[in-house]
Protein backbone atom coordinates (compact mmCIF):
# COMPACT_ATOMS: atom_id res chain seq x y z
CA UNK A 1 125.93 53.90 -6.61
CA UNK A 2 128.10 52.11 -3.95
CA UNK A 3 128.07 54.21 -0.56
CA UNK A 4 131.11 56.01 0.67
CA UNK A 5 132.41 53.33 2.69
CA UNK A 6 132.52 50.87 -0.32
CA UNK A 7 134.42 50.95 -3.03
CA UNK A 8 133.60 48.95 -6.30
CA UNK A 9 136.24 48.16 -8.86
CA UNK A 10 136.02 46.61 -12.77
CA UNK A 11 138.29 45.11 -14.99
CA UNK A 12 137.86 43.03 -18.09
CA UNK A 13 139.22 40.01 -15.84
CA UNK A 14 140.10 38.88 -12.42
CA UNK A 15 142.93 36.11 -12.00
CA UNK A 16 141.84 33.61 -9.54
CA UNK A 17 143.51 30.15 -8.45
CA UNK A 18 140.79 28.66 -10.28
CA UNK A 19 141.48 30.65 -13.45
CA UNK A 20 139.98 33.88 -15.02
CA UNK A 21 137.11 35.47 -13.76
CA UNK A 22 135.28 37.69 -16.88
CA UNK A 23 133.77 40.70 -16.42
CA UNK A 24 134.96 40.88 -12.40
CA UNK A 25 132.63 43.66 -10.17
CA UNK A 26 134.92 43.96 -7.03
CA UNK A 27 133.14 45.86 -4.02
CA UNK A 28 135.48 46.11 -1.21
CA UNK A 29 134.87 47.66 2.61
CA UNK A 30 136.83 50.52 2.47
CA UNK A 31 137.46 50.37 6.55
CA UNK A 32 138.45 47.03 6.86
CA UNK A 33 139.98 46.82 3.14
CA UNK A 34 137.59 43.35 2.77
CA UNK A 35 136.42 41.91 -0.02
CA UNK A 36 132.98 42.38 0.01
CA UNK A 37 131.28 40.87 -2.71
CA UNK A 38 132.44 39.69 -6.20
CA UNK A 39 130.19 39.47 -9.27
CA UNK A 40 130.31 39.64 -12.54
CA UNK A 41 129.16 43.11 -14.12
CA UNK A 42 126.26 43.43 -17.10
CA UNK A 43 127.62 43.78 -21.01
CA UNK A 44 125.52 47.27 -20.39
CA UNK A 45 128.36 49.98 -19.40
CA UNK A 46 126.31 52.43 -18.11
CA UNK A 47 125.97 50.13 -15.60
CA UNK A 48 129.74 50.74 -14.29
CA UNK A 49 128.73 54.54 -13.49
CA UNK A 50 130.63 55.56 -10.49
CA UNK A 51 132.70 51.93 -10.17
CA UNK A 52 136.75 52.28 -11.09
CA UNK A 53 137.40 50.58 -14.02
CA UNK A 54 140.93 49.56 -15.17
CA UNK A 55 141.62 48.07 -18.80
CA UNK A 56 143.35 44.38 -18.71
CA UNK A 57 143.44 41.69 -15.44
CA UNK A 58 143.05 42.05 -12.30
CA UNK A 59 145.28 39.87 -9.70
CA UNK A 60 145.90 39.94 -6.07
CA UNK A 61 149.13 41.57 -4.48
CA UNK A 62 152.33 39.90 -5.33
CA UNK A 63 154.36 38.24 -2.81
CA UNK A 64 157.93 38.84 -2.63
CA UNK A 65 159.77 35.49 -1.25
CA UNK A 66 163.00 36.64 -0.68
CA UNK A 67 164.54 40.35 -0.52
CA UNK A 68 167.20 41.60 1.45
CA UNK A 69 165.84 45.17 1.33
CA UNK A 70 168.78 46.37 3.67
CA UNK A 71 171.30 46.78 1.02
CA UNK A 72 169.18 48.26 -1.46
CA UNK A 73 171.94 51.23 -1.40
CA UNK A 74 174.25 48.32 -3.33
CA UNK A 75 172.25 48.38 -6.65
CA UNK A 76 174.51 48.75 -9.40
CA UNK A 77 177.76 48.63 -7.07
CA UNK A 78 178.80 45.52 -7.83
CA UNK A 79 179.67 44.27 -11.11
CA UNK A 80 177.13 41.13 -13.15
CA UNK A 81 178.73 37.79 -14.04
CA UNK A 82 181.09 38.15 -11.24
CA UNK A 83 180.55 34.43 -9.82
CA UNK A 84 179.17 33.86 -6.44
CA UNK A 85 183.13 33.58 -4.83
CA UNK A 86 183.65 37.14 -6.62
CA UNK A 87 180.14 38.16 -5.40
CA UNK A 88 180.90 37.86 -1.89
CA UNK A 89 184.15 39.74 -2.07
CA UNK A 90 182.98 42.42 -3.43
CA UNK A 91 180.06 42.69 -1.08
CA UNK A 92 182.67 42.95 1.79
CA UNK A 93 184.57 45.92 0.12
CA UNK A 94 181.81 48.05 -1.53
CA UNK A 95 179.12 48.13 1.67
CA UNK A 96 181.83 50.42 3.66
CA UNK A 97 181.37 53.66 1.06
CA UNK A 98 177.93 54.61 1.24
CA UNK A 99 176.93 56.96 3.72
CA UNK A 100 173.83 56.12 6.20
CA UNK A 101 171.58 58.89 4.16
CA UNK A 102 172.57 57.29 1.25
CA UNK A 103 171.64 53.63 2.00
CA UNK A 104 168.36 55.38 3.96
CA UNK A 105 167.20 56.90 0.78
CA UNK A 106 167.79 53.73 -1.41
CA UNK A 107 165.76 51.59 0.98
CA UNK A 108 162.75 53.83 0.71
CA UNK A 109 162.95 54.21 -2.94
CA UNK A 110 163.15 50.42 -3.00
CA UNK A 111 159.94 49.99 -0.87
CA UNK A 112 158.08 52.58 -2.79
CA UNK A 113 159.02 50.73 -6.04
CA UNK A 114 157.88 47.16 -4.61
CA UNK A 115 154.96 48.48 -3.82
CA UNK A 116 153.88 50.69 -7.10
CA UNK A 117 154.95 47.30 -9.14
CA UNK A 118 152.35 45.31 -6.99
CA UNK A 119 153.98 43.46 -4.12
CA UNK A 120 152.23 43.73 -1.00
CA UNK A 121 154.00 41.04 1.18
CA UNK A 122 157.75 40.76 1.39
CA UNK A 123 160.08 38.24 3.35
CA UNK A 124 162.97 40.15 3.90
CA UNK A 125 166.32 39.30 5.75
CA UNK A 126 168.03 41.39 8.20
CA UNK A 127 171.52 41.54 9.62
CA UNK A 128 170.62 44.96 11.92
CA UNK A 129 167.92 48.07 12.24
CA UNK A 130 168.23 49.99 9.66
CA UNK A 131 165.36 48.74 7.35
CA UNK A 132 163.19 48.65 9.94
CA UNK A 133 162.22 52.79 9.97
CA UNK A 134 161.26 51.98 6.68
CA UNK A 135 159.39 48.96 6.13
CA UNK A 136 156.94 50.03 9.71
CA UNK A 137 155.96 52.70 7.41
CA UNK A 138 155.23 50.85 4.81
CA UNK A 139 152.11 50.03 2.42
CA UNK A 140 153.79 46.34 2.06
CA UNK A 141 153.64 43.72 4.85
CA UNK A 142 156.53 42.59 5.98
CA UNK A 143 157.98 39.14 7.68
CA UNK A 144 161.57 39.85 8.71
CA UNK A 145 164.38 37.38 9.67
CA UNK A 146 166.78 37.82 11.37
CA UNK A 147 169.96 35.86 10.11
CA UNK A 148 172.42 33.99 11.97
CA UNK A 149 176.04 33.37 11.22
CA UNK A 150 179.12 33.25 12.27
CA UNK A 151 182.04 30.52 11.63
CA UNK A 152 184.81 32.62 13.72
CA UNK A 153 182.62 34.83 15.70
CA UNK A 154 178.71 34.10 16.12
CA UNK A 155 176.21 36.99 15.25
CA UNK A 156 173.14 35.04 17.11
CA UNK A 157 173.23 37.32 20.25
CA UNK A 158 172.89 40.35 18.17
CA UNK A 159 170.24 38.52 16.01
CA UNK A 160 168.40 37.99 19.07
CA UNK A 161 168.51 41.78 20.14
CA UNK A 162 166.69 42.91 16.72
CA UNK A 163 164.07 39.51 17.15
CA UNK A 164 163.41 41.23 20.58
CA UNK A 165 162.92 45.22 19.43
CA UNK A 166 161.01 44.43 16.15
CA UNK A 167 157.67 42.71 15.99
CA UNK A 168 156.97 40.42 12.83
CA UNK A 169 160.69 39.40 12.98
CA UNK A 170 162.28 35.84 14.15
CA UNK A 171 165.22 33.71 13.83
CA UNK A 172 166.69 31.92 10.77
CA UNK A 173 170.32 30.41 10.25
CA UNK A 174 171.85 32.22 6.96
CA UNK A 175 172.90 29.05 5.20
CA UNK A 176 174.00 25.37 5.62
CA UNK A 177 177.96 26.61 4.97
CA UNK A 178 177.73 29.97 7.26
CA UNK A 179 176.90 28.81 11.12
CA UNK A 180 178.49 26.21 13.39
CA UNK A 181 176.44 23.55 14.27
CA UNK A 182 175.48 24.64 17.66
CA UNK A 183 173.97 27.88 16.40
CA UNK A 184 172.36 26.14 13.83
CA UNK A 185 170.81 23.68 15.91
CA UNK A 186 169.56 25.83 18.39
CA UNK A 187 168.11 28.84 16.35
CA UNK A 188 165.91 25.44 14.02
CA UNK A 189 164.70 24.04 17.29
CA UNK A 190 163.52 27.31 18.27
CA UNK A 191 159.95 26.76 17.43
CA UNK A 192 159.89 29.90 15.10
CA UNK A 193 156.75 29.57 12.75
CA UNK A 194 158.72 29.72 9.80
CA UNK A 195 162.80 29.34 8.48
CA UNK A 196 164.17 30.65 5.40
CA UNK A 197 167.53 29.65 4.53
CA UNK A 198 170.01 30.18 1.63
CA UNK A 199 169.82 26.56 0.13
CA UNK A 200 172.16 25.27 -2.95
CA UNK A 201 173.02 28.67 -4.37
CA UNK A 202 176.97 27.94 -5.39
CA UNK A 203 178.17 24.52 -5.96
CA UNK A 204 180.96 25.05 -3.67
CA UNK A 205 177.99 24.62 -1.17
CA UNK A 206 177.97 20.88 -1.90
CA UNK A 207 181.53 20.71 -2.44
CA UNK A 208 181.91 21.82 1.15
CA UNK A 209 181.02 19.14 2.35
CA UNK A 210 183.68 17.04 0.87
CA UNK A 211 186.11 20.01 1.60
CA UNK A 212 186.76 20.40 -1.63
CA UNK A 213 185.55 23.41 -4.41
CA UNK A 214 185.92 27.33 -4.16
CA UNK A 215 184.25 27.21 -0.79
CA UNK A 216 186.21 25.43 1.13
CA UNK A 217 189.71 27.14 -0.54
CA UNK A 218 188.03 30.41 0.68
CA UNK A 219 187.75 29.13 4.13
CA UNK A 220 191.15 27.25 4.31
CA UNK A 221 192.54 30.87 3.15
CA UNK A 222 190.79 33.02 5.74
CA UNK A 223 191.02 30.23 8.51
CA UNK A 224 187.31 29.51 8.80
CA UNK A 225 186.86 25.93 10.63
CA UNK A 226 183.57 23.96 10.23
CA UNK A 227 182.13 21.94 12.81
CA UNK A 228 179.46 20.71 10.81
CA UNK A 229 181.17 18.65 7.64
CA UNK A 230 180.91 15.35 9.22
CA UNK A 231 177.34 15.12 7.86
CA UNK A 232 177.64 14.21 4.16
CA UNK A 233 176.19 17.05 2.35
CA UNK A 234 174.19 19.71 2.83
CA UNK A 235 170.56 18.06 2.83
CA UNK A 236 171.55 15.84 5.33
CA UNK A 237 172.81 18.15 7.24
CA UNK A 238 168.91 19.94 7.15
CA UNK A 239 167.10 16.59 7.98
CA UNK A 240 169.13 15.73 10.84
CA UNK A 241 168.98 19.21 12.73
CA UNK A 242 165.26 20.50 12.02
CA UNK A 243 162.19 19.13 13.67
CA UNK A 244 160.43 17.43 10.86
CA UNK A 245 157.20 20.00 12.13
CA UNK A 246 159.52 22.63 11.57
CA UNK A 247 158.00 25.18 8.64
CA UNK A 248 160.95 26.09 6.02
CA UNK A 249 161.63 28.35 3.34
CA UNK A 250 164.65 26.75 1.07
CA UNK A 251 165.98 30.24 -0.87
CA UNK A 252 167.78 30.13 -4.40
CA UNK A 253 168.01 25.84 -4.69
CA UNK A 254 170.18 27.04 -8.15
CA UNK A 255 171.97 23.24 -7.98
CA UNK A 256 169.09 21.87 -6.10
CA UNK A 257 169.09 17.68 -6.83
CA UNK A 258 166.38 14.61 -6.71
CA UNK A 259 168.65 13.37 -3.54
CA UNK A 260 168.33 16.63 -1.99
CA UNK A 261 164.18 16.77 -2.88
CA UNK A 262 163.99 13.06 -2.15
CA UNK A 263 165.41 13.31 1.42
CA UNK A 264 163.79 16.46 2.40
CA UNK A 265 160.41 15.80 1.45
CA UNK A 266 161.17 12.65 3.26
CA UNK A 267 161.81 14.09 6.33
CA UNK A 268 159.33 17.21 7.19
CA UNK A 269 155.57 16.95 8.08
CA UNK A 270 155.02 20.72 7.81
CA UNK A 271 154.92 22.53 5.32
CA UNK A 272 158.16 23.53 2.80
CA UNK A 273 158.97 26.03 0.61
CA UNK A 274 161.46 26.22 -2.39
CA UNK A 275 162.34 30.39 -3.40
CA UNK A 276 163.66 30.59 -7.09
CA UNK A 277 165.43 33.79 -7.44
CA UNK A 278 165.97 34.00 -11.11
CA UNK A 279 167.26 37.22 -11.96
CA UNK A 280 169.65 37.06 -9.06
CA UNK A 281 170.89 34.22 -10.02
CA UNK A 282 171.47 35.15 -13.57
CA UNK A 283 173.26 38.44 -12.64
CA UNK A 284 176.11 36.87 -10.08
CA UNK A 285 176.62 33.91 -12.15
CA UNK A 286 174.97 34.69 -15.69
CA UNK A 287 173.24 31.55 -15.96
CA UNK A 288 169.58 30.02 -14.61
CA UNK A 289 169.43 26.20 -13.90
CA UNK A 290 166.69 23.52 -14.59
CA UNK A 291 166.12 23.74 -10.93
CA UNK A 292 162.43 25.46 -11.77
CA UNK A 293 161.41 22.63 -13.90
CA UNK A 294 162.93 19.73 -11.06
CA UNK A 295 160.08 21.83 -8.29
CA UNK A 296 157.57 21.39 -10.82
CA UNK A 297 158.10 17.49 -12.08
CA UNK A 298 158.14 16.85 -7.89
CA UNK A 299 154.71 19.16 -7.73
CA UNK A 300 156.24 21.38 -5.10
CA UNK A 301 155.36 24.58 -3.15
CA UNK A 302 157.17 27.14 -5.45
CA UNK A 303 157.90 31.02 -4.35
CA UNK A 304 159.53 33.55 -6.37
CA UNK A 305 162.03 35.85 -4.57
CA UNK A 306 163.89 39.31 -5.97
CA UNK A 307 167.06 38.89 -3.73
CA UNK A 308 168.85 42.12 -3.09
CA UNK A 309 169.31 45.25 -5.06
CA UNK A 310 173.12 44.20 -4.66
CA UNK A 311 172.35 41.29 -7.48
CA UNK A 312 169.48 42.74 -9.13
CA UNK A 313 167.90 45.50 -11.10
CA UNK A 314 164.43 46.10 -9.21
């Protein structure tokens, strides 16, 4: 019988990154939360008196790669299969009608759900306080960043305010199509341990770049300028303003290329990171890309990310 500052749990297996463990006994330190020691249990059940025993696998907390947990109040608000263009407009007129008790109590029905489906560490982006009441409260561990942007009027001042109240938090740049080049050069060369940025979600992203595509009509029609379209797409654009020791987290890589893998694997020393956010994905633009399959022929660090409630369903 394990003593009151253990705990020992059972299962029929335990997934490991070596593969499945049968018959996992799990004892874990109930002060520090440790791992303790892990054997396997006897075919004799009575030997499992007084140990927690749950039917099925065992696994360790799920990481959540990408969430914006901030507009969790959004879910359901905006309509599926809208395209990423339509997406974006409609994120700029719906955000204005819920009320700050409202978008409150979606946030911490969001966390609470995370966490009772398994997810224990989430990367989350913010664009001001208001998740952060929430997630210090929280079971789940969270990494926030804090994203820049700005092609008319620069956010990274403000970013910098929320960097400096909120532990755990630290500069990224939103996207390659969303900051000047200035901004974007000085948040990647500011030795943060980590980047995530929106990568290759629209085609209009590359399309940018030859100002052509939906992207760039948006911008011509709203006036946005871009300092940054001299370099020839995207990728390059990544290689030629980050350190090559600078960690990265590429999010969403929907029309992700062998150029684009080719030149950034090329390029960085540390380590990178490619976030597939499939269910996102499907429900602004109602299809998935081969992108998955690309990561895996290349043998590359793969994360899985929910997005926001905005473009998903949990």
């Amino acid at each position: 019988m394990p003593s009151s500052s253990l705990r020992q749990i059972a299962s029929h297996y335990l997934l490991t990154p070596q593969g499945f463990y049968s018959q996992p006994l799990i004892t874990i330190d109930c002060a520090s939360g440790d791992i303790v020691r892990l054997e396997h249990y006897s075919d004799n059940l009575d030997s499992l008196a007084g140990v927690e025993f749950y039917s099925g696998i065992l696994c360790r907390g799920f990481v959540n790669a990408h969430c914006h947990s901030e507009l969790s109040y959004l879910k359901g608000a905006i309509t599926e299969g809208c395209g990423y263009s339509g997406f974006a407009g409609a994120m700029a007129r719906v955000r204005e009608r819920f009320t700050a008790e409202e978008r409150l109590s979606a946030l911490q029905t969001a966390d609470r759900d995370m966490w009772m489906e398994g997810v224990d560490f989430c990367a989350d982006i913010v664009n001001d306080n208001s998740s952060f009441a929430v997630k210090e409260k929280s079971q789940i561990y969270y990494r926030s960043f804090a994203e820049v942007f700005g092609l008319k009027q620069s956010n990274l001042e403000r970013c910098q305010e929320i960097v400096n109240q909120h532990p755990n938090t630290t500069l990224t740049p939103h996207s390659t199509y969303s900051v000047q080049q200035s901004d974007f050069e000085a948040v990647c060369n500011s030795k943060a341990p980590l980047l995530s940025i929106h990568f290759k979600e629209s085609l209009g992203e590359e399309q940018l770049y030859q100002n052509a595509g939906a992207l760039a009509e948006w911008y011509q029609n709203v006036g946005f300028e871009c300092d940054f379209l001299n370099f020839n797409s995207p990728a390059e654009r990544i290689v030629k303003s980050i350190p090559k020791n600078q960690s990265v987290i590429f999010v969403h890589n929907s029309y992700l290329t062998e150029d684009d893998i080719n030149l950034i694997m090329s390029h960085f020393t540390a380590p990178v990171y490619w976030v597939l956010c499939p269910r996102s994905n499907r429900y602004i633009s109602g299809s998935i890309t081969d992108a998955a399959q690309l990561l895996i022929k290349h043998g590359l660090n793969i994360l899985i990310g929910t997005d926001s409630l905005a473009s998903n369903s949990s």
